[in-house]
C-alpha atoms as a PDB file:
ATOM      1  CA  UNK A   1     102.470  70.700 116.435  1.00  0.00           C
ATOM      2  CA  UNK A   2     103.735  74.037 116.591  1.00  0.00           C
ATOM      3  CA  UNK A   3     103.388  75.832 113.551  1.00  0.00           C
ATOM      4  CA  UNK A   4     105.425  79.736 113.159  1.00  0.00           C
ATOM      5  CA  UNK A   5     104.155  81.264 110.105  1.00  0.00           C
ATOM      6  CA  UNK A   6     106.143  84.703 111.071  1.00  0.00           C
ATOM      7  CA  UNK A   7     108.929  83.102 111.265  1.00  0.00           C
ATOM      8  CA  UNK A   8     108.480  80.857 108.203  1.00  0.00           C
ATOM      9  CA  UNK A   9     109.624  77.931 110.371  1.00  0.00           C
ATOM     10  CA  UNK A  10     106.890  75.167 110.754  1.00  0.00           C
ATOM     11  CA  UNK A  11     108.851  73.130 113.888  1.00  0.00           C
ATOM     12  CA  UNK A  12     107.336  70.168 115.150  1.00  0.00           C
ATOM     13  CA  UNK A  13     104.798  69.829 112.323  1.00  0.00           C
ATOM     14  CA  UNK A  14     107.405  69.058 109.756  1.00  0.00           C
ATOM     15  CA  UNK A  15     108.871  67.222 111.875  1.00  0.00           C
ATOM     16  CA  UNK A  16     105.369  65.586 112.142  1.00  0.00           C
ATOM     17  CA  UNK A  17     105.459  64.681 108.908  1.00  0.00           C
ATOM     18  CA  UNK A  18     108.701  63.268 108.447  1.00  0.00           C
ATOM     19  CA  UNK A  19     107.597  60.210 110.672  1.00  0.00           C
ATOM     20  CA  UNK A  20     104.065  59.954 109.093  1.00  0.00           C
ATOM     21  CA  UNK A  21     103.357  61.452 105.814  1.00  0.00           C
ATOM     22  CA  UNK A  22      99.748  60.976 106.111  1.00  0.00           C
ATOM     23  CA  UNK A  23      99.528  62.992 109.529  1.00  0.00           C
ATOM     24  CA  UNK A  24      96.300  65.280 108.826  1.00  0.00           C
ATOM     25  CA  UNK A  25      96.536  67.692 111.068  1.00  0.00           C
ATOM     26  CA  UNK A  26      99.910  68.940 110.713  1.00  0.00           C
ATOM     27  CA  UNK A  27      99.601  69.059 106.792  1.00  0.00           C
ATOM     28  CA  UNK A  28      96.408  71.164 107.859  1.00  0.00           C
ATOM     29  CA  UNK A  29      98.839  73.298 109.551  1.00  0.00           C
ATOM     30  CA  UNK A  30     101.423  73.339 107.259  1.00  0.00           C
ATOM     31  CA  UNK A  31      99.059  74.110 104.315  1.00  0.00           C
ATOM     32  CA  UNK A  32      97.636  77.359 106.609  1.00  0.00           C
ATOM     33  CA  UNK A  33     101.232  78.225 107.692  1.00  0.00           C
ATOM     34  CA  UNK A  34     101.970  78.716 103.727  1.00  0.00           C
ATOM     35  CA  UNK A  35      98.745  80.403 103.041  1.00  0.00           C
ATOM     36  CA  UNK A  36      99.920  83.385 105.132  1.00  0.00           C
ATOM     37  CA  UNK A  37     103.165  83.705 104.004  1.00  0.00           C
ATOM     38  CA  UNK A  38     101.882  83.881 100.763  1.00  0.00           C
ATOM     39  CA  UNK A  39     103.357  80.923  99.664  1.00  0.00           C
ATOM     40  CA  UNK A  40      99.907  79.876  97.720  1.00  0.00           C
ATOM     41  CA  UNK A  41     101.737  76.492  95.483  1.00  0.00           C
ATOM     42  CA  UNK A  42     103.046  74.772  98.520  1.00  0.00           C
ATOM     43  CA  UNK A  43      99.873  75.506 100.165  1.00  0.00           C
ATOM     44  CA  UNK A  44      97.772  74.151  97.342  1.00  0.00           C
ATOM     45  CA  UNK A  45     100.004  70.930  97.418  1.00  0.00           C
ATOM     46  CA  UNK A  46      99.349  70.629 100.637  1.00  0.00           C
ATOM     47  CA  UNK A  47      95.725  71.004 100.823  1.00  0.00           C
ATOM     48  CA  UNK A  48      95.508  68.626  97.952  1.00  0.00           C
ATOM     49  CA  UNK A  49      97.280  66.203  99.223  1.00  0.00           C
ATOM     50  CA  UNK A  50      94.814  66.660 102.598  1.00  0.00           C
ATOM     51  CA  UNK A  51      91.992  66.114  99.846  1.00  0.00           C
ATOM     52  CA  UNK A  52      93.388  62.596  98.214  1.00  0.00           C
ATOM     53  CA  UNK A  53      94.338  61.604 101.728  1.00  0.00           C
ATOM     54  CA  UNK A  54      90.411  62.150 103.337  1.00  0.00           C
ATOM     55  CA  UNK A  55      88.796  61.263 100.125  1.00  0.00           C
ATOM     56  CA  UNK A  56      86.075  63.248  98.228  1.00  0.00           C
ATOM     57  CA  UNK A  57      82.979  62.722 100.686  1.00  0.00           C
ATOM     58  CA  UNK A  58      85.164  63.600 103.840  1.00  0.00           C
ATOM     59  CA  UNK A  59      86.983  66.565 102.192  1.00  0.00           C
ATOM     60  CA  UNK A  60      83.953  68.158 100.868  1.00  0.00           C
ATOM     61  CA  UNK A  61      81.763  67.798 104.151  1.00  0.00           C
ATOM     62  CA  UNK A  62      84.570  69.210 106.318  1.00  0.00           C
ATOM     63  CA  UNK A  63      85.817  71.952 103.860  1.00  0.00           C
ATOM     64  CA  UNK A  64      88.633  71.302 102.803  1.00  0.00           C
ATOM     65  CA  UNK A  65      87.627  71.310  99.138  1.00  0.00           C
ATOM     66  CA  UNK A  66      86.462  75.091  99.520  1.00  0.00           C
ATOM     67  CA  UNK A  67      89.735  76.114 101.360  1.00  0.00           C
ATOM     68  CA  UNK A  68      91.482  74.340  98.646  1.00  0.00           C
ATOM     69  CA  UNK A  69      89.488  76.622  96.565  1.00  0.00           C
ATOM     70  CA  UNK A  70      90.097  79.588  98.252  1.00  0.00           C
ATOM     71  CA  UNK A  71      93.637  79.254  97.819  1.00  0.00           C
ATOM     72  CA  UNK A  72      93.892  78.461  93.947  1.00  0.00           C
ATOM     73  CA  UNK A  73      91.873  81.536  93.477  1.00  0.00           C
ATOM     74  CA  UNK A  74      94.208  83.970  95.715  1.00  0.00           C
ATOM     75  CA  UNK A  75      97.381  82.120  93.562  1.00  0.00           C
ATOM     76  CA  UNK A  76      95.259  82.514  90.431  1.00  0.00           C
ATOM     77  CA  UNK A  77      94.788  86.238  91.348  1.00  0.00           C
ATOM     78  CA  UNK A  78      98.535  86.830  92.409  1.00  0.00           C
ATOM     79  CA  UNK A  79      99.974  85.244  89.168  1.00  0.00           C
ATOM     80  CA  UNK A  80      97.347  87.700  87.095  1.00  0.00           C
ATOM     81  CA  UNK A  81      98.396  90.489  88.618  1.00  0.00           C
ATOM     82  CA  UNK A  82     102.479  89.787  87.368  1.00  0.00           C
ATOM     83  CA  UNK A  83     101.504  88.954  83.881  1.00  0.00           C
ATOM     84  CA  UNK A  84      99.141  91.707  83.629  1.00  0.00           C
ATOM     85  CA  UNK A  85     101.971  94.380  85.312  1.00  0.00           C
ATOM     86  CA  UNK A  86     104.784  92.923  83.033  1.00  0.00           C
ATOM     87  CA  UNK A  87     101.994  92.604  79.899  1.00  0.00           C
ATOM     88  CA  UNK A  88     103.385  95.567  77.032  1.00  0.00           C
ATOM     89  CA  UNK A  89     100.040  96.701  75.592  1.00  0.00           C
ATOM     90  CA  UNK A  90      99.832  96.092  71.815  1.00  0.00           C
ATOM     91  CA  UNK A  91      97.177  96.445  68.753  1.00  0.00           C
ATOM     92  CA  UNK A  92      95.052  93.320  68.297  1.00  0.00           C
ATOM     93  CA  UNK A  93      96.185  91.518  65.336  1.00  0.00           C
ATOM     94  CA  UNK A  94      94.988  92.526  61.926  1.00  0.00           C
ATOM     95  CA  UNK A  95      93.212  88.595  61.993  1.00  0.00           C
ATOM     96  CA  UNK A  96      90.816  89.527  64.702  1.00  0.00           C
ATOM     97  CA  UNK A  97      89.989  93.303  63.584  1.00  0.00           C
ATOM     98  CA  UNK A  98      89.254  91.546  60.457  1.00  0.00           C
ATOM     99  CA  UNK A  99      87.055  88.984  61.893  1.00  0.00           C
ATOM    100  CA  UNK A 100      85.167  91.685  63.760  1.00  0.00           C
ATOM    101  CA  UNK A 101      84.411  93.865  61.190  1.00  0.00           C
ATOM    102  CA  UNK A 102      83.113  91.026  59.330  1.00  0.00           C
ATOM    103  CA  UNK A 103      80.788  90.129  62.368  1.00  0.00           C
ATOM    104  CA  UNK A 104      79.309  93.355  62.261  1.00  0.00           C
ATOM    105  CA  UNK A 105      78.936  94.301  58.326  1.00  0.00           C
ATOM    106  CA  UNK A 106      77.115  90.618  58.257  1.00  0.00           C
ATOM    107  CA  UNK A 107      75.122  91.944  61.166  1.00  0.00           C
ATOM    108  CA  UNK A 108      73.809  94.908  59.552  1.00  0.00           C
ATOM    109  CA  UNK A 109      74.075  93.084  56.369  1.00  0.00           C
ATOM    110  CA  UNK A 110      71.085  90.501  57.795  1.00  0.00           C
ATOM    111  CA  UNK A 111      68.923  93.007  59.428  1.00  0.00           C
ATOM    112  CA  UNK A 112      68.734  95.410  56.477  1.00  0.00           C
ATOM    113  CA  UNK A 113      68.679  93.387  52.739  1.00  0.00           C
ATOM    114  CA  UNK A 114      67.902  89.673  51.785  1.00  0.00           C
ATOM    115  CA  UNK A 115      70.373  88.931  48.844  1.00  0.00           C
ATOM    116  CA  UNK A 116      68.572  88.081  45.683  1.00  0.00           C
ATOM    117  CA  UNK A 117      68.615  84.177  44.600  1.00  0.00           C
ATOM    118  CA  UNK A 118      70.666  83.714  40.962  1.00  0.00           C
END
């Protein structure tokens, strides 16, 4: 199965796949093919339907599981990075500087007095 990931265009692999869904190799292909182009959902689709298709033992012995992995984690990075450009930086809410000024005075509070019983 020839597989073009400069092109974007998979050839025979999809085609592959069109006649048998479950066809390993070329989903393998396919999965690596969208990994490049940066396409890290399709990949992870693909490399988890690779993982239900081989079963747990099977997918963790031959690595699939890890590559799997390895390709949530660049798609978890990638989707960081947008939120965190397009975040607009902001106070934290009066609730939390509240809560951890509390923290601390009852800190100090504990370490310096014992309140006196009524």
């Amino acid at each position: 199965a020839v597989v073009s990931t400069q092109s974007g265009h998979y050839g025979r692999g999809s085609k592959a796949l069109d006649l048998n869904q479950k066809y390993i190799k070329a989903i393998q292909r396919r999965a690596t093919a969208y990994e490049k182009l940066n396409k890290y959902e399709a990949s992870i689709k693909d490399w988890t339907a690779v993982c239900l298709i081989e079963g747990p033992e099977k997918s963790m012995k031959s690595g699939y599981m890890a590559t799997s992995d390895r390709v949530l984690k660049a798609y978890g990075d990638e989707k960081a990075k947008k939120l965190m450009a397009a975040r607009v930086p902001r106070l934290p809410s009066h609730t939390v500087i509240n809560s951890a000024l509390d923290n601390i005075h009852m800190r100090d509070f504990h370490t310096t007095t014992k309140p006196e019983t009524l």
